[in-house]
Each structure stands twice: as C-alpha cells, then as structure tokens.
PDB file of N, CA and C in Angstrom:
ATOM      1  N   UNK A   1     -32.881 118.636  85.185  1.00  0.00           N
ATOM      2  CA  UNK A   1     -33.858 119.128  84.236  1.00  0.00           C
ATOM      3  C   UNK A   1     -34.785 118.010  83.773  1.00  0.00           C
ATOM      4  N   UNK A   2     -34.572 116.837  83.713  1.00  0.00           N
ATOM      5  CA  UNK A   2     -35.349 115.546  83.328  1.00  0.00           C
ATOM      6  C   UNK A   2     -36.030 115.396  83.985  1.00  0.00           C
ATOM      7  N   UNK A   3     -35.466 115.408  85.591  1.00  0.00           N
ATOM      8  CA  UNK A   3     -36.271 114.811  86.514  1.00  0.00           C
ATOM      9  C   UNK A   3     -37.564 116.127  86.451  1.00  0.00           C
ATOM     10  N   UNK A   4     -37.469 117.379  86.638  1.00  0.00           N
ATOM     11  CA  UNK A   4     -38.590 118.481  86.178  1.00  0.00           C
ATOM     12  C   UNK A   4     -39.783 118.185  85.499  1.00  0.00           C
ATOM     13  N   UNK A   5     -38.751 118.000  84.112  1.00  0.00           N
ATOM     14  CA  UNK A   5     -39.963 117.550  82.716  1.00  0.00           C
ATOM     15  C   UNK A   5     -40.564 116.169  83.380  1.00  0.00           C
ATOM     16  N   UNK A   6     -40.276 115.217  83.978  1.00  0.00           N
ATOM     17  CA  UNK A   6     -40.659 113.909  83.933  1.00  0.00           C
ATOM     18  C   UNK A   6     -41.781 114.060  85.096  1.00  0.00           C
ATOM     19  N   UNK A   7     -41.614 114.925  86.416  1.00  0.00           N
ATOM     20  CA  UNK A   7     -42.569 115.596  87.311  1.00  0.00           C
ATOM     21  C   UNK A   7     -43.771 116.029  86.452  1.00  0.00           C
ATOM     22  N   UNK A   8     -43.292 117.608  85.584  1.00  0.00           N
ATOM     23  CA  UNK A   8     -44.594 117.914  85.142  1.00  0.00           C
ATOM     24  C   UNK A   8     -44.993 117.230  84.092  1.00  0.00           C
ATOM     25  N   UNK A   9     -44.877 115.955  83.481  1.00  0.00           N
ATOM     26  CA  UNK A   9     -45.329 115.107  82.841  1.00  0.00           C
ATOM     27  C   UNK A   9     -46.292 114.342  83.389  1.00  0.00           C
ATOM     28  N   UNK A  10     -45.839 113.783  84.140  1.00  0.00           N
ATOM     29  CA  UNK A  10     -46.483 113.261  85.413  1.00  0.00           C
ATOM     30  C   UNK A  10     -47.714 113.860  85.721  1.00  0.00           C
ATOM     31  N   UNK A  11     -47.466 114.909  86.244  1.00  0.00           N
ATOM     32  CA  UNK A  11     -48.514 115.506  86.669  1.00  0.00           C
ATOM     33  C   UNK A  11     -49.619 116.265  85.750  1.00  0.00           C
ATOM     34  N   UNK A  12     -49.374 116.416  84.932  1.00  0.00           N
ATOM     35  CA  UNK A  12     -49.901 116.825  83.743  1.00  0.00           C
ATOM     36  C   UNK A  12     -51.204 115.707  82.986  1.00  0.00           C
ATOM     37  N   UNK A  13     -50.225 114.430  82.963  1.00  0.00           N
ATOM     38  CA  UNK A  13     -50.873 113.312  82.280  1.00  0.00           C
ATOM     39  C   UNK A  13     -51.709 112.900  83.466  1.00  0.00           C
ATOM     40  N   UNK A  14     -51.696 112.840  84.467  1.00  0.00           N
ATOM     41  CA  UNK A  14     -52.350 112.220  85.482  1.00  0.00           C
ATOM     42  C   UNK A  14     -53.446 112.774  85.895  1.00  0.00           C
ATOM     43  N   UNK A  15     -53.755 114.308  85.713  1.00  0.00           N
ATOM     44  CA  UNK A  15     -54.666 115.177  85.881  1.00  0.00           C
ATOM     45  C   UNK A  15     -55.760 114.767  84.995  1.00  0.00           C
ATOM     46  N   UNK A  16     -55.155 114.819  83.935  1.00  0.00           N
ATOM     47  CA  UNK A  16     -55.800 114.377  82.067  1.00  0.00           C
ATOM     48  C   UNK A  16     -56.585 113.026  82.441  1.00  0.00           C
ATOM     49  N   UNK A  17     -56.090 111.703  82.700  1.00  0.00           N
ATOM     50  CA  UNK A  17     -56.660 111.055  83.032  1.00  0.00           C
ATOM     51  C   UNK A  17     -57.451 111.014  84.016  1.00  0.00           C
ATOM     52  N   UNK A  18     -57.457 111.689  85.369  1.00  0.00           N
ATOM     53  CA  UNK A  18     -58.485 111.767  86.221  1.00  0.00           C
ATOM     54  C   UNK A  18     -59.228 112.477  86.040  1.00  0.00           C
ATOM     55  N   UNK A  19     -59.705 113.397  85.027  1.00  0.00           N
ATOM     56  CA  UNK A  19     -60.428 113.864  84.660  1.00  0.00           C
ATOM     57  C   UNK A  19     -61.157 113.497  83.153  1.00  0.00           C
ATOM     58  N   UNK A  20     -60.614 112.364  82.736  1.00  0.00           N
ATOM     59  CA  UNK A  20     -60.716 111.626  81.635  1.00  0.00           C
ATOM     60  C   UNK A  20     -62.897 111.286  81.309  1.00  0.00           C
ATOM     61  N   UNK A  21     -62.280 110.892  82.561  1.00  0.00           N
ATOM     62  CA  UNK A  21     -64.209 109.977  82.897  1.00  0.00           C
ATOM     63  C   UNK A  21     -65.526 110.968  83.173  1.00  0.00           C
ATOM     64  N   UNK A  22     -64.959 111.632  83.690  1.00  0.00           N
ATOM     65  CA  UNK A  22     -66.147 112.696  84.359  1.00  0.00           C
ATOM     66  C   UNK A  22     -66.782 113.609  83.703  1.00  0.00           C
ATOM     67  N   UNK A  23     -65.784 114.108  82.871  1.00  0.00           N
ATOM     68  CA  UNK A  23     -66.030 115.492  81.760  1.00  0.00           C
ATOM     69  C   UNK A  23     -65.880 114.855  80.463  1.00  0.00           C
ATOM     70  N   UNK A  24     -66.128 115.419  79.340  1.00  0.00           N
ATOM     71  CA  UNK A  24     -65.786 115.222  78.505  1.00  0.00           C
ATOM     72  C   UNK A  24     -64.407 115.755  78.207  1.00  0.00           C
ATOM     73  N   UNK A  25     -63.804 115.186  76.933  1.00  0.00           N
ATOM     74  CA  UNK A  25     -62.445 115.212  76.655  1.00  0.00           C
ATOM     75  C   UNK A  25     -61.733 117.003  76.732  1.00  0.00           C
ATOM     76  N   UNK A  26     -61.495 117.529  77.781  1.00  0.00           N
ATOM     77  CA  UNK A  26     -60.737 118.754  77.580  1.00  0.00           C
ATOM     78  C   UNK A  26     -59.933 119.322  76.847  1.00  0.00           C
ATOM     79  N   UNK A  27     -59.043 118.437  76.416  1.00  0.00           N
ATOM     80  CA  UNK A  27     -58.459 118.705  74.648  1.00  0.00           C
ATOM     81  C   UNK A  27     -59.043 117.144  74.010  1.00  0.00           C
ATOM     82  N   UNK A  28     -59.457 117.275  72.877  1.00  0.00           N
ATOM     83  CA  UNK A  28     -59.872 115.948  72.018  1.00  0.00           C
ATOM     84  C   UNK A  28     -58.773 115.437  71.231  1.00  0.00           C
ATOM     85  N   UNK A  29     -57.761 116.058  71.026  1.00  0.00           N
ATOM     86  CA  UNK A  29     -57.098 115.248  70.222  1.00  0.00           C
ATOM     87  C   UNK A  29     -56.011 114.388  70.591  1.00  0.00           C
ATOM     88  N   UNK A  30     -55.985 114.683  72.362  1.00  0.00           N
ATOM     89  CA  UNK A  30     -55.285 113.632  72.627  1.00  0.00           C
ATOM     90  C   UNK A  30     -56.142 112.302  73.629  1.00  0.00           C
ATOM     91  N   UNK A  31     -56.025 111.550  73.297  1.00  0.00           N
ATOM     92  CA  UNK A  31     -56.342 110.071  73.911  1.00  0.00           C
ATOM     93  C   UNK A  31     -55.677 109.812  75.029  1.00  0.00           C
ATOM     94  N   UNK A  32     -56.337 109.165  75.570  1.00  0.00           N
ATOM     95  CA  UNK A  32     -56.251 108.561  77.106  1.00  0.00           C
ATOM     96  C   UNK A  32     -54.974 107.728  76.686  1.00  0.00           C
ATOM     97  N   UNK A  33     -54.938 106.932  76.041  1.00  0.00           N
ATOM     98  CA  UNK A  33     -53.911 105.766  75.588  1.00  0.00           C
ATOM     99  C   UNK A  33     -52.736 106.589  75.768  1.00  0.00           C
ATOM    100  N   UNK A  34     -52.576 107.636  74.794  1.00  0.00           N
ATOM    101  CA  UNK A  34     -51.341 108.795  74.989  1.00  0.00           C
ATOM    102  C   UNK A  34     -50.848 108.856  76.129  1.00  0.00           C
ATOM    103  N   UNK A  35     -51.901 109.597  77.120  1.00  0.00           N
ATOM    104  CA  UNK A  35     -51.683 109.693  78.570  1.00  0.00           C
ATOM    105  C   UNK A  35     -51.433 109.271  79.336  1.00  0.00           C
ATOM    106  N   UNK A  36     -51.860 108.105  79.159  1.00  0.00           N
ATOM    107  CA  UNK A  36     -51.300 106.723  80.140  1.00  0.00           C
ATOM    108  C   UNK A  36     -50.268 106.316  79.354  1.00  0.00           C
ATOM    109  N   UNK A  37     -50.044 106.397  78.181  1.00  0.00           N
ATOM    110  CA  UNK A  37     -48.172 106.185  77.937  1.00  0.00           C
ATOM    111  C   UNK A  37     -47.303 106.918  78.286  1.00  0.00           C
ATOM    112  N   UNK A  38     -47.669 108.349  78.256  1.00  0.00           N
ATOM    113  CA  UNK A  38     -46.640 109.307  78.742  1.00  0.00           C
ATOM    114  C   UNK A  38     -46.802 109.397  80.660  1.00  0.00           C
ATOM    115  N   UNK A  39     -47.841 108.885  81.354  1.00  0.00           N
ATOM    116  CA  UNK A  39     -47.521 109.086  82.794  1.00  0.00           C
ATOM    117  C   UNK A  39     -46.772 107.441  83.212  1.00  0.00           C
ATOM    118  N   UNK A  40     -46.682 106.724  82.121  1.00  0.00           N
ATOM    119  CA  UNK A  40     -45.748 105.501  82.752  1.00  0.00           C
ATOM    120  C   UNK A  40     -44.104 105.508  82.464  1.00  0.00           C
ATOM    121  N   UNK A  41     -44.143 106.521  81.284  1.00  0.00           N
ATOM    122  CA  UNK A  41     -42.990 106.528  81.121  1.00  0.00           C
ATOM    123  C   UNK A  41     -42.284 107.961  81.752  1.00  0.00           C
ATOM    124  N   UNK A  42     -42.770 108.555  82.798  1.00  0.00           N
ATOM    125  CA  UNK A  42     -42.514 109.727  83.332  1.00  0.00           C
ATOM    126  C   UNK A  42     -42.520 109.132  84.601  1.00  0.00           C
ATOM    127  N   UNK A  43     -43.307 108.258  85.253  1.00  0.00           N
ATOM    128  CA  UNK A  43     -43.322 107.361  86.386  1.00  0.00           C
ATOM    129  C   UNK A  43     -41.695 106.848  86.318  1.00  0.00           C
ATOM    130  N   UNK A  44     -41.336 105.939  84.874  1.00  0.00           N
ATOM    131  CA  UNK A  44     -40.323 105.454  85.219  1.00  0.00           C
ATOM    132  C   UNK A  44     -39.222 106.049  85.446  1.00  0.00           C
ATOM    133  N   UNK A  45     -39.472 107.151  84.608  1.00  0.00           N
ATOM    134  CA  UNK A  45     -37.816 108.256  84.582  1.00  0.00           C
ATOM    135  C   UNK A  45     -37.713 108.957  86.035  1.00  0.00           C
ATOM    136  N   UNK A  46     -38.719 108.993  86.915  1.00  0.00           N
ATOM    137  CA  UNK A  46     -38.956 109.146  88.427  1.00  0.00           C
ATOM    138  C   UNK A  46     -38.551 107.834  89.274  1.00  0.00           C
ATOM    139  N   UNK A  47     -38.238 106.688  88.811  1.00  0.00           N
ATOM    140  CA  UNK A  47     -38.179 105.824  89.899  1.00  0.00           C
ATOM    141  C   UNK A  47     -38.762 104.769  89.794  1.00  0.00           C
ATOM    142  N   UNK A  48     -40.765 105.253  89.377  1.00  0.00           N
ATOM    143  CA  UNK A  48     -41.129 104.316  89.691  1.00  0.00           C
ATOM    144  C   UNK A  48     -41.638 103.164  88.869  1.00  0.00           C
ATOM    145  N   UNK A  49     -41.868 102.112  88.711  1.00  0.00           N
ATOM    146  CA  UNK A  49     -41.731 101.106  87.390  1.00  0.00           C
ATOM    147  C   UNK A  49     -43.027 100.728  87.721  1.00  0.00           C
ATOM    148  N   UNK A  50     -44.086 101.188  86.253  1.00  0.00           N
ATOM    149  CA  UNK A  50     -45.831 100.899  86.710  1.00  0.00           C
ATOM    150  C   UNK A  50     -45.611  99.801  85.312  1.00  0.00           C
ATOM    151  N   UNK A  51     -44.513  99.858  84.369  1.00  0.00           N
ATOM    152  CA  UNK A  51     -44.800  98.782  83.634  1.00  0.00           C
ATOM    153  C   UNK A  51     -45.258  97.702  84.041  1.00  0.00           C
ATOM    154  N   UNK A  52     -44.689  96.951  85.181  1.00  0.00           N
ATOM    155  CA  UNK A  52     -44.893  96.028  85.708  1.00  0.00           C
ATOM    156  C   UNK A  52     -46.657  95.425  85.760  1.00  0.00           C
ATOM    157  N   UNK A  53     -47.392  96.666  85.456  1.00  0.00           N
ATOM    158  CA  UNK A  53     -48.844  96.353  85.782  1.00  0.00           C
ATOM    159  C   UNK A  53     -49.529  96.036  84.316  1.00  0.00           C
ATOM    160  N   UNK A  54     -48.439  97.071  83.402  1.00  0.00           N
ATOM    161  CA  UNK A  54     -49.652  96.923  82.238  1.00  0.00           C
ATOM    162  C   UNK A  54     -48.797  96.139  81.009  1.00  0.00           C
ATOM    163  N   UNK A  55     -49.053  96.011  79.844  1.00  0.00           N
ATOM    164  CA  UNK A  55     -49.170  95.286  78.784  1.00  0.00           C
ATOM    165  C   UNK A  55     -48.681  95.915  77.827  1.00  0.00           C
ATOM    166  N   UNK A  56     -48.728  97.724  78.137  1.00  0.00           N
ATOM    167  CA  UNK A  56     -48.654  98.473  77.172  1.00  0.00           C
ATOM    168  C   UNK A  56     -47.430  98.630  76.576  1.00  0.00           C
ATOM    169  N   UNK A  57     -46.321  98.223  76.269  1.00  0.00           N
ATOM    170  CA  UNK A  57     -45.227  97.964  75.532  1.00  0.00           C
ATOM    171  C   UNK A  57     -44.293  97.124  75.327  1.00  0.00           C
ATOM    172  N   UNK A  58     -45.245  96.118  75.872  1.00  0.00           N
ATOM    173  CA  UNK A  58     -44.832  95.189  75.850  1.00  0.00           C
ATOM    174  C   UNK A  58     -43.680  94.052  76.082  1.00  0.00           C
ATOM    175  N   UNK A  59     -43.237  94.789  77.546  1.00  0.00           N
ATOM    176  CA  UNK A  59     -42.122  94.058  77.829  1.00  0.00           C
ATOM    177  C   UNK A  59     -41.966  92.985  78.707  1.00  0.00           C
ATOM    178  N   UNK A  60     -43.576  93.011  79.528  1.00  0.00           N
ATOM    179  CA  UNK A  60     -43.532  91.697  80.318  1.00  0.00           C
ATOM    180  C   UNK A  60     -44.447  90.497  79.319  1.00  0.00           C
ATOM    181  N   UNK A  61     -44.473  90.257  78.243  1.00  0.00           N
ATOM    182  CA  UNK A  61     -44.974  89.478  77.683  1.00  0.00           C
ATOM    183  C   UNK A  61     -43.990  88.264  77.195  1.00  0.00           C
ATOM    184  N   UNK A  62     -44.553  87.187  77.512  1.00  0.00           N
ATOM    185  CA  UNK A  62     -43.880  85.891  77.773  1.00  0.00           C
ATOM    186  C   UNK A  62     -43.739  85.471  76.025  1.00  0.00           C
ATOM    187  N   UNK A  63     -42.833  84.806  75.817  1.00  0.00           N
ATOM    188  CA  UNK A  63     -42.368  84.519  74.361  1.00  0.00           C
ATOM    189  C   UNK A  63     -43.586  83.068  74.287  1.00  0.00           C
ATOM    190  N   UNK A  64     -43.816  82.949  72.946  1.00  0.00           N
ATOM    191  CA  UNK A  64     -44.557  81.796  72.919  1.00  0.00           C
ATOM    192  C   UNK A  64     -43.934  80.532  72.965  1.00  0.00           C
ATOM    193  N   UNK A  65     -44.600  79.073  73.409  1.00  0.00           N
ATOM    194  CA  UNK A  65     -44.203  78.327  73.270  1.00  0.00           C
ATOM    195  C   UNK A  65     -43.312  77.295  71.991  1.00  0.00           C
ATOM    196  N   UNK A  66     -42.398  77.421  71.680  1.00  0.00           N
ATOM    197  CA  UNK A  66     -41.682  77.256  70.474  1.00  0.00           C
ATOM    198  C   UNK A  66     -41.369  75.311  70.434  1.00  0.00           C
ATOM    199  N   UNK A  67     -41.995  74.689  71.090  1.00  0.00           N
ATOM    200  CA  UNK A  67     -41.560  73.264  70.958  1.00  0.00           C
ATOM    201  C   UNK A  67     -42.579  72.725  69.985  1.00  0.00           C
ATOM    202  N   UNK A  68     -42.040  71.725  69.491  1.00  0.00           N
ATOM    203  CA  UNK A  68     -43.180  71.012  68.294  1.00  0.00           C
ATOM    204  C   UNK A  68     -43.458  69.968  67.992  1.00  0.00           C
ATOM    205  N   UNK A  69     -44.466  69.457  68.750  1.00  0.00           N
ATOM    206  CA  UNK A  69     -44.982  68.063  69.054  1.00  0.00           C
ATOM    207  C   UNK A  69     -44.844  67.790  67.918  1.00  0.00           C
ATOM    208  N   UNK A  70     -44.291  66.159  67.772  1.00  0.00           N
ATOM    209  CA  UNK A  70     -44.185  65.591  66.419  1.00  0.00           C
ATOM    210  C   UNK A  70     -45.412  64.589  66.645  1.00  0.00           C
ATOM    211  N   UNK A  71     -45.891  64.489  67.271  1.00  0.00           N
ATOM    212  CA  UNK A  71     -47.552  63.563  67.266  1.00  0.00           C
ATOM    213  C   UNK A  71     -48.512  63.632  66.802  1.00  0.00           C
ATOM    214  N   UNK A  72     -49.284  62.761  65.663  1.00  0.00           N
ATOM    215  CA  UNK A  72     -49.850  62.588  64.753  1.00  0.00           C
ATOM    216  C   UNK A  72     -51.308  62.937  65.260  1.00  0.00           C
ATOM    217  N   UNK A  73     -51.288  62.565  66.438  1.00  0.00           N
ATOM    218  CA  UNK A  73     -52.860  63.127  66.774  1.00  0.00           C
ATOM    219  C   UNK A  73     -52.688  64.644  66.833  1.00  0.00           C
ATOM    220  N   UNK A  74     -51.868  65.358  67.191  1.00  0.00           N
ATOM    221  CA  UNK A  74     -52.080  67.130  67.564  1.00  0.00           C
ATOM    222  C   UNK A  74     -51.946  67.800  65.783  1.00  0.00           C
ATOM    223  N   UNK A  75     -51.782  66.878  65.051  1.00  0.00           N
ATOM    224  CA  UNK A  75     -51.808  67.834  64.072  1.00  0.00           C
ATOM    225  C   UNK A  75     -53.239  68.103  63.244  1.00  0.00           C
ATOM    226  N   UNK A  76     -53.325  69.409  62.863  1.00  0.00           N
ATOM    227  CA  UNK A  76     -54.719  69.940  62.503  1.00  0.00           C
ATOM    228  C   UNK A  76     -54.623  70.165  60.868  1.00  0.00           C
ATOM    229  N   UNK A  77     -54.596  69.349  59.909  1.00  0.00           N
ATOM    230  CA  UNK A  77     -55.465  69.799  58.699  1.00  0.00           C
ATOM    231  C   UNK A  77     -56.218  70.457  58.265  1.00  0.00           C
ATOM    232  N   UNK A  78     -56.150  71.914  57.263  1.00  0.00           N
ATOM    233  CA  UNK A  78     -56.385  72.844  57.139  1.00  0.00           C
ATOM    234  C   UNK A  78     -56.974  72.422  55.631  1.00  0.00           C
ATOM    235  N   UNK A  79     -58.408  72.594  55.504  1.00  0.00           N
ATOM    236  CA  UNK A  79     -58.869  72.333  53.449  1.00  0.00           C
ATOM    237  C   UNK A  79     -59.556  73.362  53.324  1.00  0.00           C
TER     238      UNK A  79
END
C-alpha cells in the first residue's frame, strides 16, 4: 500500500511540476517547493535517492569548520 501512495505521489507531484512553467499555477495554493518535496520523498520510499542532488533537507550539508586559530593576525575586531 506505500509503495501505491508513494507511485501516485510521484506521479502526481511530477506532473505538477512539469507543468509548473508553462501554464500558470493549476491549483495556487500549492508551491512548487511542496512538490518537489513530496516527489523526493516519494522517489525515496520507491528506491530512488534524488536527495543526493539537492540541498533541500538538508542532509548532505557538510558541518562547519569548528577549529580556532589562536593567531593574532586572523582575529577581527568588531566597534
């Protein structure tokens, strides 16, 4: 039954977006952003992993650099 819903999700959201550009918005109250969240996360429950491409939840984002130069020249004074 998941795998169903996660198909016509899929297919649903993917329509929405390819038709995103061309026409104007066919229902307005939902956003493209929506759509492309719900066809990546219907992609994944299918198999396929599109996170890998985007940004959007942020799970391939690299932690920041946490070391802390103790050198008198890199430090920046703030007045």
């Amino acid at each position: 039954m998941k795998r169903k819903l996660a198909i016509v999700g899929a297919v649903l959201s993917g329509l929405y977006l390819l038709t995103a550009g061309p026409i104007p918005d066919p229902i307005p109250f939902i956003d493209e952003g929506l759509a492309l969240a719900v066809f990546i996360k219907c992609m994944g429950a299918l198999g396929f992993n599109l996170q890998n491409w985007t940004n959007l939840f942020g799970k391939n984002a690299k932690p920041a650099d946490t070391k802390r130069k103790d050198d008198p020249k890199d430090v920046t004074i703030d007045v």
